[in-house]
N, C-alpha and C. Protein backbone atom coordinates (compact mmCIF):
# COMPACT_ATOMS: atom_id res chain seq x y z
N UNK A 1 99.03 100.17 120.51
CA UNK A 1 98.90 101.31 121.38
C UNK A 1 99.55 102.53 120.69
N UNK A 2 98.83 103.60 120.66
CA UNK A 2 99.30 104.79 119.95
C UNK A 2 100.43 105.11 120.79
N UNK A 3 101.80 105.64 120.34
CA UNK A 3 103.15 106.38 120.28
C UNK A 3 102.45 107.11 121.51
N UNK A 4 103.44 107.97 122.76
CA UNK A 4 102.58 108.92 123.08
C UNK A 4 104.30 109.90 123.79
N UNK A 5 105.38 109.28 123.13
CA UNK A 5 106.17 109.79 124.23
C UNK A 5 107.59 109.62 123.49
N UNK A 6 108.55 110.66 123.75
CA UNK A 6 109.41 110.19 122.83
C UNK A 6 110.78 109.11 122.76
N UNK A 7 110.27 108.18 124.03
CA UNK A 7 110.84 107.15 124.06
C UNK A 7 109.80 106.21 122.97
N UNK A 8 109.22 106.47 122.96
CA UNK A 8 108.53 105.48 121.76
C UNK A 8 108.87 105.73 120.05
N UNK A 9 109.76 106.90 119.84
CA UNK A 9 110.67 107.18 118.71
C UNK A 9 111.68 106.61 118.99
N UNK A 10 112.16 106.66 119.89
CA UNK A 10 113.94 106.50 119.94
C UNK A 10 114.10 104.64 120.02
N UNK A 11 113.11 104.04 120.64
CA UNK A 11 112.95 102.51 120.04
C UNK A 11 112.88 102.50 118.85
N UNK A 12 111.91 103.51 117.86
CA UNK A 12 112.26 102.82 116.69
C UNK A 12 113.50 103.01 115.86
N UNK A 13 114.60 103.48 116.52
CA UNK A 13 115.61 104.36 115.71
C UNK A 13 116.69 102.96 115.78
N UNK A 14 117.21 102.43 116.62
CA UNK A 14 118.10 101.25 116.74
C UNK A 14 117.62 99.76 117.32
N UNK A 15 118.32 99.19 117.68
CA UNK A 15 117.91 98.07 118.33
C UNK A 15 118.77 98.19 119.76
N UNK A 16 118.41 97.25 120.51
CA UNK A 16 119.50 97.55 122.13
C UNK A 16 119.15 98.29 122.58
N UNK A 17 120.25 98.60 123.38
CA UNK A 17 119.73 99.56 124.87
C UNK A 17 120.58 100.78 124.43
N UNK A 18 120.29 101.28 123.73
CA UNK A 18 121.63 101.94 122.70
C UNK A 18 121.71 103.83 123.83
N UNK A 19 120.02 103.87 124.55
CA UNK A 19 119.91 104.97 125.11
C UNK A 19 119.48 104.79 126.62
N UNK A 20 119.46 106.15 127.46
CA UNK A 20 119.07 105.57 129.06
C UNK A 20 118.68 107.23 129.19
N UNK A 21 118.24 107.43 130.35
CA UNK A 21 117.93 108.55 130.88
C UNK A 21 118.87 109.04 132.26
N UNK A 22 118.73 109.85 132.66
CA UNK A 22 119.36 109.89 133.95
C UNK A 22 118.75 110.21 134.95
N UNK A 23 117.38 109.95 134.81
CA UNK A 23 116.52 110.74 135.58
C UNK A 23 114.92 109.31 135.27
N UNK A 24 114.90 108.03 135.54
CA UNK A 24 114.15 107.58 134.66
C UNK A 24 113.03 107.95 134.99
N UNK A 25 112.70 108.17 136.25
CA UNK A 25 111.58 109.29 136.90
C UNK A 25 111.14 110.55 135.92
N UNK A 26 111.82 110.78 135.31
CA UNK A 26 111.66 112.20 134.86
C UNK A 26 111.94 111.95 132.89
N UNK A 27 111.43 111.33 132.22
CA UNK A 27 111.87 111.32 130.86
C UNK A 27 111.75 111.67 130.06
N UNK A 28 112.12 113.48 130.14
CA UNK A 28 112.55 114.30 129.29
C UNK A 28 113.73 114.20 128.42
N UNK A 29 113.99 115.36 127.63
CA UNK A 29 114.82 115.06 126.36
C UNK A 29 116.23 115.51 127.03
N UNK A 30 115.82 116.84 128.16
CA UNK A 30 117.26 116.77 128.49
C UNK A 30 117.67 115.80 129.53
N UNK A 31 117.01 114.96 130.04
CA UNK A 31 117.71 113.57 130.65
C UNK A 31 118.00 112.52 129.63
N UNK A 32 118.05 112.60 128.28
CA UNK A 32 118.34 111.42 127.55
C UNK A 32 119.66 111.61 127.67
N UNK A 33 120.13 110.26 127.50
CA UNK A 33 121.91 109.90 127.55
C UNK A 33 121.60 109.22 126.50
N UNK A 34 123.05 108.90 125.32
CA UNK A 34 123.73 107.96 124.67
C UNK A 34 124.54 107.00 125.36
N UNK A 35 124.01 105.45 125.50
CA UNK A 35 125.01 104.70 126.04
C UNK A 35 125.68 103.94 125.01
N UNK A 36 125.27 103.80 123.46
CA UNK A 36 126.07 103.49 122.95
C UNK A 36 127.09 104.28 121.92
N UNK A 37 128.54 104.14 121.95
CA UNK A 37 129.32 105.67 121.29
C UNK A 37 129.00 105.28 120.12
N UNK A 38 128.06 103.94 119.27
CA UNK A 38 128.24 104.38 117.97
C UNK A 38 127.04 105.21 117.11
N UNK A 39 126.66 105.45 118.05
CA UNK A 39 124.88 106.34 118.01
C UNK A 39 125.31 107.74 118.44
N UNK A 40 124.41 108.22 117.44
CA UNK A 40 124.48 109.82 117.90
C UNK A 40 122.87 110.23 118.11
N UNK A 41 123.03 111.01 118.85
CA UNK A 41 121.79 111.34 120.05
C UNK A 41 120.57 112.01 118.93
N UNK A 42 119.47 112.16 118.97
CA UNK A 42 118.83 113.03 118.23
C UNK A 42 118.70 114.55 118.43
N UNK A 43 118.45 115.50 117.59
CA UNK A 43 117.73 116.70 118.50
C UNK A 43 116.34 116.15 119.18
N UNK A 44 116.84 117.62 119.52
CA UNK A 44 115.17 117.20 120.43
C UNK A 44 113.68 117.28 119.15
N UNK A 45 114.29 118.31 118.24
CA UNK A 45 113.14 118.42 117.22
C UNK A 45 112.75 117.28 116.61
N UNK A 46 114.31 116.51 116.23
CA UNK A 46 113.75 115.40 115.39
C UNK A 46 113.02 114.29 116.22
N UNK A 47 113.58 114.16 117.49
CA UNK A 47 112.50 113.44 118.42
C UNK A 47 110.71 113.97 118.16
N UNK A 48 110.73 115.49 118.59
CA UNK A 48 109.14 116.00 118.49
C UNK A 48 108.85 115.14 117.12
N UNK A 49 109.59 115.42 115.92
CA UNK A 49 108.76 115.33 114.68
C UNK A 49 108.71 113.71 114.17
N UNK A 50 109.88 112.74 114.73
CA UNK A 50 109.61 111.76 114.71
C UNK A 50 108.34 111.09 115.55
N UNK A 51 108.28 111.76 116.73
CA UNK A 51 106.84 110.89 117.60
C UNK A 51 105.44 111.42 116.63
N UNK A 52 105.74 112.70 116.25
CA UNK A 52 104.63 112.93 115.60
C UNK A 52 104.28 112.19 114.52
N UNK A 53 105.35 112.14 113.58
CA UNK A 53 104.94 111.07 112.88
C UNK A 53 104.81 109.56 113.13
N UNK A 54 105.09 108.99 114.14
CA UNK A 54 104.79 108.37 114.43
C UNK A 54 103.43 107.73 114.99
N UNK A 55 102.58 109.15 115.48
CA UNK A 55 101.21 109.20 115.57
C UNK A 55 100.42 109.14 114.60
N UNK A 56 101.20 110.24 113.76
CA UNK A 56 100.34 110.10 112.37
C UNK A 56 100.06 108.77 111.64
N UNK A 57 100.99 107.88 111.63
CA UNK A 57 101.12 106.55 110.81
C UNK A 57 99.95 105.46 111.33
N UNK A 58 100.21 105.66 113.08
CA UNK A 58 99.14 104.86 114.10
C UNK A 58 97.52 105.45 113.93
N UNK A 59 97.74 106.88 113.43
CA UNK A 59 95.78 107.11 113.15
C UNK A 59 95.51 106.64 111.62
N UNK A 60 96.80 107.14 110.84
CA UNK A 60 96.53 106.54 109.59
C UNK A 60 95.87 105.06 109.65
N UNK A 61 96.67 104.21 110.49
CA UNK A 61 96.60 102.81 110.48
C UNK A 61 95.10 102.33 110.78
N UNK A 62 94.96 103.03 111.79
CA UNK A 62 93.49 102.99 112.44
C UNK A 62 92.31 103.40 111.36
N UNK A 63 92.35 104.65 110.64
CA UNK A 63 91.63 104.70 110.27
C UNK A 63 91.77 104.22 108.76
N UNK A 64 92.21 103.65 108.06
CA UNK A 64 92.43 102.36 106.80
C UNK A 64 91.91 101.34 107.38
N UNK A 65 91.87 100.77 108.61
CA UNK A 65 90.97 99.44 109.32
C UNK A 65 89.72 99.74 109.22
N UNK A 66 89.50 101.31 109.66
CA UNK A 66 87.98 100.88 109.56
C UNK A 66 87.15 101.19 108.45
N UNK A 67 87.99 101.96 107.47
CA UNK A 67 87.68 102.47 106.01
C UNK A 67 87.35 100.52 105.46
N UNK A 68 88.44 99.78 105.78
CA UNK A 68 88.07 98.53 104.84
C UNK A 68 87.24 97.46 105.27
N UNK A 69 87.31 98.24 107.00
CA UNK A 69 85.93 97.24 107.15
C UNK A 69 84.63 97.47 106.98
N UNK A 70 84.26 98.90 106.86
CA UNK A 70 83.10 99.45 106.30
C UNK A 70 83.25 99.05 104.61
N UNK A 71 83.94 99.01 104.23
CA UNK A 71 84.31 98.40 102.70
C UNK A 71 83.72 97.01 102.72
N UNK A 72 84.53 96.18 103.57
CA UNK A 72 84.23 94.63 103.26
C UNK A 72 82.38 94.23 103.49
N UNK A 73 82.10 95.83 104.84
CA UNK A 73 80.42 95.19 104.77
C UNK A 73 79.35 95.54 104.09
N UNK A 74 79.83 96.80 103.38
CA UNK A 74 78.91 97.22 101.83
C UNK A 74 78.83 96.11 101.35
N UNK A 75 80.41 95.63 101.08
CA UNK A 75 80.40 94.23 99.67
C UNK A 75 79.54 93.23 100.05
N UNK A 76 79.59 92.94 101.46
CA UNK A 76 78.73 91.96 101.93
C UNK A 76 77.08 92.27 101.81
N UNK A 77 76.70 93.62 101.81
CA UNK A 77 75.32 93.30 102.06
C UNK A 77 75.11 93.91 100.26
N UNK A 78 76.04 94.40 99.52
CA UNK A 78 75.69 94.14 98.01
C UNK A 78 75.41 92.76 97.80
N UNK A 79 76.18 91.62 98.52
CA UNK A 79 76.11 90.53 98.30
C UNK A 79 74.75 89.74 98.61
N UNK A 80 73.89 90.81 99.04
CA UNK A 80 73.04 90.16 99.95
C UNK A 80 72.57 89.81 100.89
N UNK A 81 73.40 89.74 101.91
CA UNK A 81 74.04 89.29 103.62
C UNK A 81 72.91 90.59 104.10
N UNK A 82 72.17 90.30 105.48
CA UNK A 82 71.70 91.83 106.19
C UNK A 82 72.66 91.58 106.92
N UNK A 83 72.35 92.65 107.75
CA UNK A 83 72.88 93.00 108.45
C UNK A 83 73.81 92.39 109.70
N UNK A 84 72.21 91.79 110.50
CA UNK A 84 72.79 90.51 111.28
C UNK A 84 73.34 89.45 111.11
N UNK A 85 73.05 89.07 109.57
CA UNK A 85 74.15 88.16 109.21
C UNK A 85 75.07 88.35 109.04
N UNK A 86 75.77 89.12 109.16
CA UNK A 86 76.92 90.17 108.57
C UNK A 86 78.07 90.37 109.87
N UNK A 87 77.13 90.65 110.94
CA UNK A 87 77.80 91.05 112.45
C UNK A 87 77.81 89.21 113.02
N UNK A 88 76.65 88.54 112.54
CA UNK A 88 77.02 87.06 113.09
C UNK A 88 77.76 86.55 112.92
N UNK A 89 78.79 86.47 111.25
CA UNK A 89 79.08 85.71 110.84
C UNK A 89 80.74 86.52 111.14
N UNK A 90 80.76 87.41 110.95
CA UNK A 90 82.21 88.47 110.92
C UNK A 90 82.29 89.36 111.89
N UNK A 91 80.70 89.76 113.06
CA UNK A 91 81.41 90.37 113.60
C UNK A 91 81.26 91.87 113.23
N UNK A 92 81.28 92.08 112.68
CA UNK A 92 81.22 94.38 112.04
C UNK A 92 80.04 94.16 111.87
């Protein structure tokens, strides 16, 4: 599932419950709390620019899947395979 929020950065930053909100209704940056003292909080920017990249990596990801599966079914029908054999046997 694509990133969409910047609790989905701040999981990837530690392990534990290291953060909380105070507002969980409401989970903006100025309701983030530090619950653990050996963590220090992010800005808010590096939150923005971490989720972003974090999106970026998830379309990257996405689109390298389907770059190699259009890859694997050229090779296949260089190989010979049509089409329907191709989606029968694999599916793409």
């Amino acid at each position: 599932m694509r990133p969409t929020h910047i609790e989905d950065y701040l999981v990837s930053l530690h392990t534990g419950q290291w953060f909380g909100w105070i507002d969980a209704t409401n989970k903006v940056y100025a309701n983030l709390v530090i619950l653990d003292d050996t963590k220090t909080k992010p800005t808010e920017q590096e939150c923005i620019d971490g989720l972003a990249q974090l999106q970026a990596d998830y379309d990257q990801a996405i689109i390298d899947r389907e770059t190699k599966k259009a890859s694997a079914k050229q090779k296949l029908q260089d190989l010979g395979l049509t089409v329907d054999e191709i989606k029968e046997a694999f599916g793409i």
